[in-house]
PDB file of N, CA and C in Angstrom:
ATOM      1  N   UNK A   1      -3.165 -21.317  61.902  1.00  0.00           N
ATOM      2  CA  UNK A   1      -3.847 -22.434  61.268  1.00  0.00           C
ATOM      3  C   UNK A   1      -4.893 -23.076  62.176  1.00  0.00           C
ATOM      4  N   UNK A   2      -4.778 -23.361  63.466  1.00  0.00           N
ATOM      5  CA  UNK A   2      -5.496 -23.840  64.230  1.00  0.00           C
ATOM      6  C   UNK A   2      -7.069 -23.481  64.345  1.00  0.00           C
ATOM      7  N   UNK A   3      -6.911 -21.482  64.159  1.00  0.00           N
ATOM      8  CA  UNK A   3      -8.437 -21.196  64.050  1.00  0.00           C
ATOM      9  C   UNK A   3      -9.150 -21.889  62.662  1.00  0.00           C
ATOM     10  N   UNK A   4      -8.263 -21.820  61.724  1.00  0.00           N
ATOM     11  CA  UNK A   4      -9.154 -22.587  60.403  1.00  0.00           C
ATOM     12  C   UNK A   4      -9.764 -24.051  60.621  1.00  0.00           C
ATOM     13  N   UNK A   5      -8.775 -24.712  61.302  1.00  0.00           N
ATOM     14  CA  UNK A   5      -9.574 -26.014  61.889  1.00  0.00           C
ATOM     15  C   UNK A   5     -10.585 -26.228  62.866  1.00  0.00           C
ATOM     16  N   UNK A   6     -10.578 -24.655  63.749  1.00  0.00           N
ATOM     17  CA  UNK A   6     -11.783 -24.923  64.958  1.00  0.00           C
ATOM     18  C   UNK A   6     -13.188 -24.284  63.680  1.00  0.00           C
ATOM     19  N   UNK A   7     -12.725 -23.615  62.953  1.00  0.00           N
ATOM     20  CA  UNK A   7     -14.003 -22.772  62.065  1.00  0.00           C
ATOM     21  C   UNK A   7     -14.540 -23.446  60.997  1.00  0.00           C
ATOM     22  N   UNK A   8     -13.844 -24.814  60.566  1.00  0.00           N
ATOM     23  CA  UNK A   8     -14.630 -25.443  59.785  1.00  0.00           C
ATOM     24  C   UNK A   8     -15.065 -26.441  60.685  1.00  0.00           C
ATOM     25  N   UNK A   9     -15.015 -27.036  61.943  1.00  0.00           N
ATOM     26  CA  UNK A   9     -15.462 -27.971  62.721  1.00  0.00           C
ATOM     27  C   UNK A   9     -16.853 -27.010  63.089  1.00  0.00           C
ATOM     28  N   UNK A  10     -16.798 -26.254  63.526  1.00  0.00           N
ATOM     29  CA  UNK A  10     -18.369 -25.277  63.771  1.00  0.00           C
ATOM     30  C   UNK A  10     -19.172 -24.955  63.074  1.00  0.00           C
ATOM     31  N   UNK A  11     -18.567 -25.031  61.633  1.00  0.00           N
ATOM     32  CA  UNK A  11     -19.516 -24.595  60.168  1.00  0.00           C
ATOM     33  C   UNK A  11     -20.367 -26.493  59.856  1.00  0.00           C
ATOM     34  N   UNK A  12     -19.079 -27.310  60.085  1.00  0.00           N
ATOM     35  CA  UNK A  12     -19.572 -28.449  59.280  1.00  0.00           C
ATOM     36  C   UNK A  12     -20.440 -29.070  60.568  1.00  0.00           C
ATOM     37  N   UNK A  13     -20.241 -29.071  62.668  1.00  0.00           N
ATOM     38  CA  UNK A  13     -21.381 -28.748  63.010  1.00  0.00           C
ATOM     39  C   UNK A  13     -22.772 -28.331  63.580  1.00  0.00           C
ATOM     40  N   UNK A  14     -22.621 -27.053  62.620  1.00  0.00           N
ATOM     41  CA  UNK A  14     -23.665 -26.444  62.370  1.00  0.00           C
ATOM     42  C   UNK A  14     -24.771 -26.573  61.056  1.00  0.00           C
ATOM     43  N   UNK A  15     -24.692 -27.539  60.092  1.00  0.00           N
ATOM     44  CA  UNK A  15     -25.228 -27.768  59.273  1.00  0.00           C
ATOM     45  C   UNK A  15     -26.415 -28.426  59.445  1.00  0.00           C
ATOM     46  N   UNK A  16     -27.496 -27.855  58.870  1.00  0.00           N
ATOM     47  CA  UNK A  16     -28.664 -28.096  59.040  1.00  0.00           C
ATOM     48  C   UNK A  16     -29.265 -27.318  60.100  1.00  0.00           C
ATOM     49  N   UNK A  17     -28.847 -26.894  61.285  1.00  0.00           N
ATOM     50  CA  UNK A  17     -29.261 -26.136  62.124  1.00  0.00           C
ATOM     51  C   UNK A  17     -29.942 -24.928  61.580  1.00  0.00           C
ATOM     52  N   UNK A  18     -31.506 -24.638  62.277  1.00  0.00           N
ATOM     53  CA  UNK A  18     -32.330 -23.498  62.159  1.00  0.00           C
ATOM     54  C   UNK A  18     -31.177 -22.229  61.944  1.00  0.00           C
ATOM     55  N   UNK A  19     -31.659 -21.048  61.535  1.00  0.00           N
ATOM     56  CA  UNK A  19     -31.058 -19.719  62.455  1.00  0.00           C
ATOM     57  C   UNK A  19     -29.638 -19.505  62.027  1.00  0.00           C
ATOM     58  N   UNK A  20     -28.796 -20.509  61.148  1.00  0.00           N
ATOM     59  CA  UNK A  20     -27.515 -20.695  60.786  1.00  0.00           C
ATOM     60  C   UNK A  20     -27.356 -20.158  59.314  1.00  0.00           C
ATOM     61  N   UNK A  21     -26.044 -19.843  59.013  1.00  0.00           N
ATOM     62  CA  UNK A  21     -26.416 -19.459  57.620  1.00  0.00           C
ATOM     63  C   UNK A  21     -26.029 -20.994  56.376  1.00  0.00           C
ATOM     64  N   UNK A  22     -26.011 -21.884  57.081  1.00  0.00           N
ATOM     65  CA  UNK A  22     -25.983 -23.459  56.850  1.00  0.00           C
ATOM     66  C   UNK A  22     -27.183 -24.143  56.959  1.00  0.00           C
ATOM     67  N   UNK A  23     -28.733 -23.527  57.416  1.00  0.00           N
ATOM     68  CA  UNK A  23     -29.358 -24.330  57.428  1.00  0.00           C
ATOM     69  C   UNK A  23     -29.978 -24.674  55.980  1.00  0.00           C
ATOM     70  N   UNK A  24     -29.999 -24.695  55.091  1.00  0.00           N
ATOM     71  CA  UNK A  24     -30.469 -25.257  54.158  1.00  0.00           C
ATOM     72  C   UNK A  24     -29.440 -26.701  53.455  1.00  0.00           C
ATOM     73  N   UNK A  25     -28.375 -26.737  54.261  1.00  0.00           N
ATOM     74  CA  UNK A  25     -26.890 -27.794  54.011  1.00  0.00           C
ATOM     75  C   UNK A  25     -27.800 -28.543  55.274  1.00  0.00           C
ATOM     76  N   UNK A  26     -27.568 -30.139  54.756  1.00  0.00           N
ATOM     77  CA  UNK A  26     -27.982 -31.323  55.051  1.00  0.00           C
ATOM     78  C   UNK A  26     -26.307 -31.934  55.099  1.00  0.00           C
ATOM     79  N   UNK A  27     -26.177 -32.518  56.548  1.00  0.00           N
ATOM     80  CA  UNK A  27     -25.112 -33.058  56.683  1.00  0.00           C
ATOM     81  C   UNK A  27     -25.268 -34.819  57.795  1.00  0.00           C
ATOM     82  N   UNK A  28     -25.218 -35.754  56.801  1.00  0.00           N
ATOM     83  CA  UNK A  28     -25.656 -36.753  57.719  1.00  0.00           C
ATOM     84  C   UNK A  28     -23.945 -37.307  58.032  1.00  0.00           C
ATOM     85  N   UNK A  29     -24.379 -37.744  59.801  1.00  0.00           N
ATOM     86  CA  UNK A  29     -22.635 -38.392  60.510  1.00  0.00           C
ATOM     87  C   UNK A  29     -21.809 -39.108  59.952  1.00  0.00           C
ATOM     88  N   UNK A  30     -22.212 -39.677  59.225  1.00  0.00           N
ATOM     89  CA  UNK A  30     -21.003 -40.684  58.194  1.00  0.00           C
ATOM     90  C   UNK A  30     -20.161 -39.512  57.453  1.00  0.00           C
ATOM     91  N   UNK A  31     -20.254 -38.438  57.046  1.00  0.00           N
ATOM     92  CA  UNK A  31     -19.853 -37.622  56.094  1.00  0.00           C
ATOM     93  C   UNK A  31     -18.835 -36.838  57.065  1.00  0.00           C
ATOM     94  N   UNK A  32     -18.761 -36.527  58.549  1.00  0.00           N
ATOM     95  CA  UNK A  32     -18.140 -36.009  59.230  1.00  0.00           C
ATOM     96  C   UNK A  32     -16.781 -36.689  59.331  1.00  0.00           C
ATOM     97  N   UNK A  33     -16.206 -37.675  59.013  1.00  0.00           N
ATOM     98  CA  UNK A  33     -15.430 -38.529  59.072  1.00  0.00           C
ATOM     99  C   UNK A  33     -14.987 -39.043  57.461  1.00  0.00           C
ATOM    100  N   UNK A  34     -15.438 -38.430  56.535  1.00  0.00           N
ATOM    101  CA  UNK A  34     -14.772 -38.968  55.327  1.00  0.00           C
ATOM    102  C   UNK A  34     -13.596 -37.686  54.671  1.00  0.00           C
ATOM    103  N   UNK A  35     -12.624 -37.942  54.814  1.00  0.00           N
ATOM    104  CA  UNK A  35     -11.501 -36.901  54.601  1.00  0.00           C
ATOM    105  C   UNK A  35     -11.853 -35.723  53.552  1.00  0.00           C
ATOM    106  N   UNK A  36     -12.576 -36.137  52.120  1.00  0.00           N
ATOM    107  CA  UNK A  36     -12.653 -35.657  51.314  1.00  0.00           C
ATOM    108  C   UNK A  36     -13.432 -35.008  51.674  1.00  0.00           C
ATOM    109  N   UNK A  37     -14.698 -34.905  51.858  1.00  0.00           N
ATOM    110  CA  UNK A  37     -15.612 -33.739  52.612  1.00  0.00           C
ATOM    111  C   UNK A  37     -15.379 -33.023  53.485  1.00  0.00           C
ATOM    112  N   UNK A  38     -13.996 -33.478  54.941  1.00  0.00           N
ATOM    113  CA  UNK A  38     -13.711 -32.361  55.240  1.00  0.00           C
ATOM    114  C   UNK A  38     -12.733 -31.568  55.228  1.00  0.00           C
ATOM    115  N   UNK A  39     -11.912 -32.278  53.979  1.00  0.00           N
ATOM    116  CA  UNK A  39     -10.445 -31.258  53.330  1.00  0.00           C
ATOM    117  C   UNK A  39     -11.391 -29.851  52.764  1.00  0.00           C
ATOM    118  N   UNK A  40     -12.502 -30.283  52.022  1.00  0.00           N
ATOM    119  CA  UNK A  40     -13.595 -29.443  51.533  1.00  0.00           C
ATOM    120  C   UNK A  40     -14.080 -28.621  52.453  1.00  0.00           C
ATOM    121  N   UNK A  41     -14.327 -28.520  53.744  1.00  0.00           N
ATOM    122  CA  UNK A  41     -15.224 -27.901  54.224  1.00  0.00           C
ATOM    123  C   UNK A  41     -13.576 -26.824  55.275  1.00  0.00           C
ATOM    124  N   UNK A  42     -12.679 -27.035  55.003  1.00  0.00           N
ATOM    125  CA  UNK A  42     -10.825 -26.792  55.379  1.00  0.00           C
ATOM    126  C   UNK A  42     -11.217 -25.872  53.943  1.00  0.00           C
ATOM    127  N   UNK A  43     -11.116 -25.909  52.770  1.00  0.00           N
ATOM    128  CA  UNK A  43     -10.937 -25.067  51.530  1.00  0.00           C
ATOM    129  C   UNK A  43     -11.995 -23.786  51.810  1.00  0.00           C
ATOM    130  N   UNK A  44     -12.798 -24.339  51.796  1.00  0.00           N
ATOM    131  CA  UNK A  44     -14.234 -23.404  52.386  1.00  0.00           C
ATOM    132  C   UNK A  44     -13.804 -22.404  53.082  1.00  0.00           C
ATOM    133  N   UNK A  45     -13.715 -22.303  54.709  1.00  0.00           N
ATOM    134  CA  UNK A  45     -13.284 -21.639  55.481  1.00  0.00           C
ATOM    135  C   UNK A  45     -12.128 -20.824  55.533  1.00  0.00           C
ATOM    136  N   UNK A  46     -11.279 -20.913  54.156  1.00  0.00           N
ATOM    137  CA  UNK A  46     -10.124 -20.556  54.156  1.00  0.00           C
ATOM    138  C   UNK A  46      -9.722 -20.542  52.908  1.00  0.00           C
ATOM    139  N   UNK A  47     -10.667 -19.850  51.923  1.00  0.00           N
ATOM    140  CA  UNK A  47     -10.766 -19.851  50.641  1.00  0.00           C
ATOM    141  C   UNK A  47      -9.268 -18.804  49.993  1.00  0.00           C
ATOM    142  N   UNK A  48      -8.265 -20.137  48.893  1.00  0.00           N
ATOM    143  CA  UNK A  48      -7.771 -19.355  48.524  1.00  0.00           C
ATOM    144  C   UNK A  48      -6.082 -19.416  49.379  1.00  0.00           C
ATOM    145  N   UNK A  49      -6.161 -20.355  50.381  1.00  0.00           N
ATOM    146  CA  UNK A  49      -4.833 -20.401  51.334  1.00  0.00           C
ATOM    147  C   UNK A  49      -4.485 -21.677  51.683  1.00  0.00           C
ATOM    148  N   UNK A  50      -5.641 -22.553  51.733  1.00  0.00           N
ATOM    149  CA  UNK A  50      -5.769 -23.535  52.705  1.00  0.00           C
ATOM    150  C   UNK A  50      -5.469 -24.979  51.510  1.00  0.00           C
ATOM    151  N   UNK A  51      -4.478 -26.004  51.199  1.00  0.00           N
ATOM    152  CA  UNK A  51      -4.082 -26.222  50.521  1.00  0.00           C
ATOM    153  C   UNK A  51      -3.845 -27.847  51.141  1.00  0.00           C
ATOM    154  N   UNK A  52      -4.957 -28.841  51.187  1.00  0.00           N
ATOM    155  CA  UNK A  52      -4.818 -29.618  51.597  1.00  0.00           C
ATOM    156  C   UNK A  52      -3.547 -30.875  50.377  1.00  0.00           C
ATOM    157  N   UNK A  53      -2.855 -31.732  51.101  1.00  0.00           N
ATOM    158  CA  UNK A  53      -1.918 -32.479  50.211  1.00  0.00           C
ATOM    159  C   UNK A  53      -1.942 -34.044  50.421  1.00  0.00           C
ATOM    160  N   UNK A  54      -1.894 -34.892  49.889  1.00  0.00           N
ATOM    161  CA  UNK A  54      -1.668 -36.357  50.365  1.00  0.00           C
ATOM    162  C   UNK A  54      -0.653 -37.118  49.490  1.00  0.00           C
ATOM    163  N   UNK A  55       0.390 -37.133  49.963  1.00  0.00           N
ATOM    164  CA  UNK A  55       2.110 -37.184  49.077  1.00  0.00           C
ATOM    165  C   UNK A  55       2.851 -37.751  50.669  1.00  0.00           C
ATOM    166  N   UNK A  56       4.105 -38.476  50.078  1.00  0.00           N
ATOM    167  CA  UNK A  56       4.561 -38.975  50.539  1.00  0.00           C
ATOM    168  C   UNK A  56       5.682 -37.582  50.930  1.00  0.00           C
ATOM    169  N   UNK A  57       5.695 -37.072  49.935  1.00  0.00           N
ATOM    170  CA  UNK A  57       6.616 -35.713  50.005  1.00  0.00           C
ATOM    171  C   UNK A  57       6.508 -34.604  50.903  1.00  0.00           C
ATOM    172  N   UNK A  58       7.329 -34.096  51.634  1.00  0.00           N
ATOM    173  CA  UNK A  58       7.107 -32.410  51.953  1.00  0.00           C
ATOM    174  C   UNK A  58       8.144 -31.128  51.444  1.00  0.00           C
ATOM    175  N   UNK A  59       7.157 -30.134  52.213  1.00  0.00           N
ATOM    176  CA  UNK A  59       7.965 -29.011  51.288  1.00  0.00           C
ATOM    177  C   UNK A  59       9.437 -28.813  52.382  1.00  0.00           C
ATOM    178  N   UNK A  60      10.540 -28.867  51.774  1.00  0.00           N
ATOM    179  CA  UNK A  60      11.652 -28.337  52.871  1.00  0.00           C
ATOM    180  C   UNK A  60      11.804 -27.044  53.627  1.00  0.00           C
ATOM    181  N   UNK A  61      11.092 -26.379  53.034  1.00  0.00           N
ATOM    182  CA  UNK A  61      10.669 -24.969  53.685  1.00  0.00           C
ATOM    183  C   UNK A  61       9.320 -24.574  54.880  1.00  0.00           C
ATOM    184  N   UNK A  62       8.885 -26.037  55.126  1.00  0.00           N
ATOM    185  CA  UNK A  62       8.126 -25.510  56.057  1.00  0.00           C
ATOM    186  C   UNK A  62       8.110 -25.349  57.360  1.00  0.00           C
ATOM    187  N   UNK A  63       7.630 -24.520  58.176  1.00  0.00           N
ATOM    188  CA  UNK A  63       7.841 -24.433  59.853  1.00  0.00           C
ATOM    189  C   UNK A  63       7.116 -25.646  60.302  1.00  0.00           C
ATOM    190  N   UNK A  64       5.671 -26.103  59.820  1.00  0.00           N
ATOM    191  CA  UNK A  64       4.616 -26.917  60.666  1.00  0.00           C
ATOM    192  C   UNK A  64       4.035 -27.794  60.020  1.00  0.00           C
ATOM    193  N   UNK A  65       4.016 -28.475  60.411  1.00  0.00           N
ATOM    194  CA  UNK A  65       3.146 -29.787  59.541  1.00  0.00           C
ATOM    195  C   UNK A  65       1.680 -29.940  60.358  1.00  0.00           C
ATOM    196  N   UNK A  66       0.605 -30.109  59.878  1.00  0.00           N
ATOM    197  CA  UNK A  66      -0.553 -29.933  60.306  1.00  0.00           C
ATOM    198  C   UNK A  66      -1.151 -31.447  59.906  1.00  0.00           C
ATOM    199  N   UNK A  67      -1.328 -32.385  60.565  1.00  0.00           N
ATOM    200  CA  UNK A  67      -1.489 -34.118  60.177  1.00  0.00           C
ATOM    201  C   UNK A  67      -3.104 -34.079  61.260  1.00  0.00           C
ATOM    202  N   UNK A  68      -4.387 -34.330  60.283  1.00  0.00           N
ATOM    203  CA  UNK A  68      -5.483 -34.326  60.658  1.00  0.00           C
ATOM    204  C   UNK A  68      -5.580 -35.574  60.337  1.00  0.00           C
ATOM    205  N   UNK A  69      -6.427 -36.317  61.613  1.00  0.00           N
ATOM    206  CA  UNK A  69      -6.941 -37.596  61.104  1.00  0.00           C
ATOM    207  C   UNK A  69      -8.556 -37.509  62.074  1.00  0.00           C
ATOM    208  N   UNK A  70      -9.401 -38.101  60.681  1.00  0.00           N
ATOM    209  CA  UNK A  70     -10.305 -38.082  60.498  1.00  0.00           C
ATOM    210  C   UNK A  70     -10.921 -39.427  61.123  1.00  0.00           C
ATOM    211  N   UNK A  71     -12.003 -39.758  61.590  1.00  0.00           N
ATOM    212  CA  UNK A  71     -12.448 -41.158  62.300  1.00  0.00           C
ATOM    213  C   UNK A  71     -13.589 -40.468  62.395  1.00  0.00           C
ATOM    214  N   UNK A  72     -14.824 -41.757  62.879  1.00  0.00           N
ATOM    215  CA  UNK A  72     -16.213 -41.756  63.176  1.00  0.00           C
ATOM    216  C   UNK A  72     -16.720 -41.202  64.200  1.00  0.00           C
ATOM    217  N   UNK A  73     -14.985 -41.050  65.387  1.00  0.00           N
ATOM    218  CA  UNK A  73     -15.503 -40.042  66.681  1.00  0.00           C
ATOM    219  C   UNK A  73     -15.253 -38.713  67.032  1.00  0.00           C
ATOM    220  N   UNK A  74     -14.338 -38.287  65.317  1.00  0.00           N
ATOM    221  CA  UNK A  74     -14.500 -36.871  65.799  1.00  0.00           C
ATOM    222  C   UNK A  74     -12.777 -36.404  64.645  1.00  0.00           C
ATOM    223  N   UNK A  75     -12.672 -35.738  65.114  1.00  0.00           N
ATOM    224  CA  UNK A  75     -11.141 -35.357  64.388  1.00  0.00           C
ATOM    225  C   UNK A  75      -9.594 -35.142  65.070  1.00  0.00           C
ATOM    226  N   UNK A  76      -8.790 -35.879  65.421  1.00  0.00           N
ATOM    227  CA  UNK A  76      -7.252 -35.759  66.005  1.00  0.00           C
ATOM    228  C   UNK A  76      -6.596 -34.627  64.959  1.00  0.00           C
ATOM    229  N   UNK A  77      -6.036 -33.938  65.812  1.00  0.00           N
ATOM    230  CA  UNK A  77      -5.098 -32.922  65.139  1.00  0.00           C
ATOM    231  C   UNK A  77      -3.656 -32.881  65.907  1.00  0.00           C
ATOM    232  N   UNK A  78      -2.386 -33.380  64.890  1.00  0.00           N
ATOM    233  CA  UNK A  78      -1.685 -33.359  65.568  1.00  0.00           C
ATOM    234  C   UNK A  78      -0.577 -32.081  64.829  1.00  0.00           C
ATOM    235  N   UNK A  79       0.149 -31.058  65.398  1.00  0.00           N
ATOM    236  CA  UNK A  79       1.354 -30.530  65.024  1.00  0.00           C
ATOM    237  C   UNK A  79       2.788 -31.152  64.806  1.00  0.00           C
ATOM    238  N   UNK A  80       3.104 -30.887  63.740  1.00  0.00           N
ATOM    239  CA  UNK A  80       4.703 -31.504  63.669  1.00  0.00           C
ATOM    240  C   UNK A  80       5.491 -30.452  63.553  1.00  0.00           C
ATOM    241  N   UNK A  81       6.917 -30.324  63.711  1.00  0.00           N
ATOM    242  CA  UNK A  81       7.901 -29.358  62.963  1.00  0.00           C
ATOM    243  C   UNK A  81       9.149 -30.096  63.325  1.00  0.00           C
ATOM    244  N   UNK A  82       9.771 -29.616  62.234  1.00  0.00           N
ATOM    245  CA  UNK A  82      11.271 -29.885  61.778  1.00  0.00           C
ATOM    246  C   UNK A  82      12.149 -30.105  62.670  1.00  0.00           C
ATOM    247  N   UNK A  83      12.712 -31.533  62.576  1.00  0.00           N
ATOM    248  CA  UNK A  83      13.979 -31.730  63.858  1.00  0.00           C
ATOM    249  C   UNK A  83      15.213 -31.573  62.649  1.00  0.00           C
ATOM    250  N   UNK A  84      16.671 -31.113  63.670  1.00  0.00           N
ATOM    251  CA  UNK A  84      17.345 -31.815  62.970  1.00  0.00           C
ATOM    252  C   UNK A  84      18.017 -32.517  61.742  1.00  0.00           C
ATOM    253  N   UNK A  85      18.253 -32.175  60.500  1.00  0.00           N
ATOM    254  CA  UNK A  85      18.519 -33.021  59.509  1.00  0.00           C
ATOM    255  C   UNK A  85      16.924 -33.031  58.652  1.00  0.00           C
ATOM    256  N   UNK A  86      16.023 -32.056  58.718  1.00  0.00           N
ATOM    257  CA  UNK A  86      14.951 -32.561  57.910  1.00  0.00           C
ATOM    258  C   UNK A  86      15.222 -31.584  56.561  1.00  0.00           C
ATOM    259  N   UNK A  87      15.800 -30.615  56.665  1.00  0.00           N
ATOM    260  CA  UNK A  87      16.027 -29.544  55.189  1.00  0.00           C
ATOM    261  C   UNK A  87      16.482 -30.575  54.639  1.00  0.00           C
ATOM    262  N   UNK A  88      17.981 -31.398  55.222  1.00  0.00           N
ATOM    263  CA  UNK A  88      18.200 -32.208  53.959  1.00  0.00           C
ATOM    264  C   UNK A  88      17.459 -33.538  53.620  1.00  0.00           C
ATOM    265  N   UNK A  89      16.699 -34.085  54.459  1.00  0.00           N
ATOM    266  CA  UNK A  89      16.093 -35.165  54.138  1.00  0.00           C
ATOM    267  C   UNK A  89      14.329 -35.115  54.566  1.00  0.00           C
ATOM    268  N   UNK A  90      13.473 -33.925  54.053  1.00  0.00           N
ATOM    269  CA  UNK A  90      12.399 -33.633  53.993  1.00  0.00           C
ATOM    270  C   UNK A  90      11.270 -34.627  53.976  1.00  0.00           C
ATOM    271  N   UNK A  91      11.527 -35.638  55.178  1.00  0.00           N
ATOM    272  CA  UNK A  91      10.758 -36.513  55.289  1.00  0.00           C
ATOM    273  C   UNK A  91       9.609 -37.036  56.429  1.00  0.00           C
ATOM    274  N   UNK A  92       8.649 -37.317  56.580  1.00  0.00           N
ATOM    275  CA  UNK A  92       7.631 -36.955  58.131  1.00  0.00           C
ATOM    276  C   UNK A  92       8.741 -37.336  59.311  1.00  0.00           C
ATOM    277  N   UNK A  93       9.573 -38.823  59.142  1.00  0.00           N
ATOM    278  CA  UNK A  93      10.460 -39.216  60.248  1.00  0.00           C
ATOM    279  C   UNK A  93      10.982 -38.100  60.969  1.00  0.00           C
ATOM    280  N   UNK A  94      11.473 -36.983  59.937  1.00  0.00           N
ATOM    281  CA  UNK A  94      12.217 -35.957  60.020  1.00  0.00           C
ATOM    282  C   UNK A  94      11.564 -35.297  60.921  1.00  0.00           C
ATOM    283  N   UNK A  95      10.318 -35.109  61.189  1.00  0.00           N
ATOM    284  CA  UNK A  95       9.226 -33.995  62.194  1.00  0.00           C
ATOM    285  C   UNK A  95       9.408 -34.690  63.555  1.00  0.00           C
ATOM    286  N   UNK A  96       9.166 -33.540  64.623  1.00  0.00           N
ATOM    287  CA  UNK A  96       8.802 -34.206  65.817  1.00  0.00           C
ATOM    288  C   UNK A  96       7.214 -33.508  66.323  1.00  0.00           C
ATOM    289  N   UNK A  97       6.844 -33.952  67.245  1.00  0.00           N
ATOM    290  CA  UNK A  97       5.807 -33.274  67.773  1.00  0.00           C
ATOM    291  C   UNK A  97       5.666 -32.298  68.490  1.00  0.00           C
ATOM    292  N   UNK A  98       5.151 -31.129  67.877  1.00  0.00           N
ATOM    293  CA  UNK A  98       5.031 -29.594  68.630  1.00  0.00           C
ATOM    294  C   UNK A  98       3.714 -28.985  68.892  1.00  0.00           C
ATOM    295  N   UNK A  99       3.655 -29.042  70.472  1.00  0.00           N
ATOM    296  CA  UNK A  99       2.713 -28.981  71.504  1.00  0.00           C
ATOM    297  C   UNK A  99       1.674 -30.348  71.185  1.00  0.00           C
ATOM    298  N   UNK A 100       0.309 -30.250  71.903  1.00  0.00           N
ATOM    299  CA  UNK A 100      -0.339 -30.795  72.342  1.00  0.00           C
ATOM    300  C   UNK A 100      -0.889 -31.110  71.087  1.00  0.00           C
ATOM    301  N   UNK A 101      -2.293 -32.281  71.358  1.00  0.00           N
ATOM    302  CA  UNK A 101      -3.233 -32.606  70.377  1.00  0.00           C
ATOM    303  C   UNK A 101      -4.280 -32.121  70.597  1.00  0.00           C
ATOM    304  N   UNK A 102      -4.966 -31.792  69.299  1.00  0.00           N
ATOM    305  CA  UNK A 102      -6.199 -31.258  69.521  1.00  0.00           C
ATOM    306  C   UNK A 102      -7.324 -32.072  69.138  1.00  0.00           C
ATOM    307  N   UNK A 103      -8.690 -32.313  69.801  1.00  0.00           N
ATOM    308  CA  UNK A 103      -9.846 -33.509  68.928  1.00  0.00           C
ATOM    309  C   UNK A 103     -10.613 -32.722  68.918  1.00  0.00           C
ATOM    310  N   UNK A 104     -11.428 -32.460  68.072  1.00  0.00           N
ATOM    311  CA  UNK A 104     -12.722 -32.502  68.047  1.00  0.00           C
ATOM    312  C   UNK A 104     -13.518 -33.787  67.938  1.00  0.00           C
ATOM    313  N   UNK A 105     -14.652 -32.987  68.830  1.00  0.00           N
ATOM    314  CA  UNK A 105     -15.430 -34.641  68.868  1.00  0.00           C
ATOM    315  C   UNK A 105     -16.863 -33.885  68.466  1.00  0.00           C
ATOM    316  N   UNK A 106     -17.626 -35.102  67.891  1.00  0.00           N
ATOM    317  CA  UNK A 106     -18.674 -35.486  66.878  1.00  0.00           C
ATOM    318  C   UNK A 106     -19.697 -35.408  68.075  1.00  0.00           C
ATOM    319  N   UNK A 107     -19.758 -34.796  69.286  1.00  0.00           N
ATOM    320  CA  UNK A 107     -20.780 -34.256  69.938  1.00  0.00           C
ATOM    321  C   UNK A 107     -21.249 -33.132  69.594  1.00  0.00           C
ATOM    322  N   UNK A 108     -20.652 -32.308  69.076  1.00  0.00           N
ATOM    323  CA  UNK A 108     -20.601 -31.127  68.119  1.00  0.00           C
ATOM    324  C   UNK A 108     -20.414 -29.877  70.017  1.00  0.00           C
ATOM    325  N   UNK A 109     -19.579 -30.390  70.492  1.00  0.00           N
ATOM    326  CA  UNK A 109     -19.153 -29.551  71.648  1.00  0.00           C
ATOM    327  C   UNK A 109     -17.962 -28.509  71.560  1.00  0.00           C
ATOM    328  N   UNK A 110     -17.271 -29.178  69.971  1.00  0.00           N
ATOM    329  CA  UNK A 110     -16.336 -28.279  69.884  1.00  0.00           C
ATOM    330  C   UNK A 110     -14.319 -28.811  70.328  1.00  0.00           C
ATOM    331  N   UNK A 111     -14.017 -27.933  70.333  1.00  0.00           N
ATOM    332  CA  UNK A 111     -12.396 -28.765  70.498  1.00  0.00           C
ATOM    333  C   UNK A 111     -11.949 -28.762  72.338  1.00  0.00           C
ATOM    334  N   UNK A 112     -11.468 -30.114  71.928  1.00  0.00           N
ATOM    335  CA  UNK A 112     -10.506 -30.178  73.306  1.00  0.00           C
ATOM    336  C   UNK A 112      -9.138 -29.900  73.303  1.00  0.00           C
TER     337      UNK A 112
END
């Protein structure tokens, strides 16, 4: 999953750039930071798999929880997975944090 998040951060930017197969896409900075445009530009890159959700709910069957948050300086990506007691009570409390965080930042330098 992780490459789908570094490959729509490079598509969305690369927009507008000469020489790209995006340059005719106009992307002004406010739009880099509004969720809905980049759950969209997550569907894009991963057409057909990539299944963004916003529910209080999760699925009890999953290994990873993938929790993107979006802001004006770039994008936090954090991993969760299942502690403990979450099959029966399938709830975020239930997750802990697995490995590191990832940002992209709105320098368009790419992920840390």
């Amino acid at each position: 999953m992780l490459p789908v998040f570094e490959r729509a951060w490079e598509q969305m930017s690369a927009l507008g750039e000469k020489g790209t197969p995006f340059e005719k896409y106009r992307c002004n900075e406010y739009q880099l930071d509004r969720p809905g445009y980049v759950a969209g530009w997550l569907c894009t890159v991963d057409p057909g798999r990539f299944e963004p959700e916003n529910t209080p709910s999760l699925h009890a069957d999953i290994e990873y929880l993938y929790v993107l948050e979006v802001s004006g300086k770039g994008w936090t990506l954090r991993t969760l997975e299942p502690k403990s007691g979450f099959w029966d009570d399938p709830k975020l409390e239930n997750m802990k944090r697995s490995g590191k965080m990832r940002t992209f930042k709105l320098n368009g330098k790419g992920a840390a």
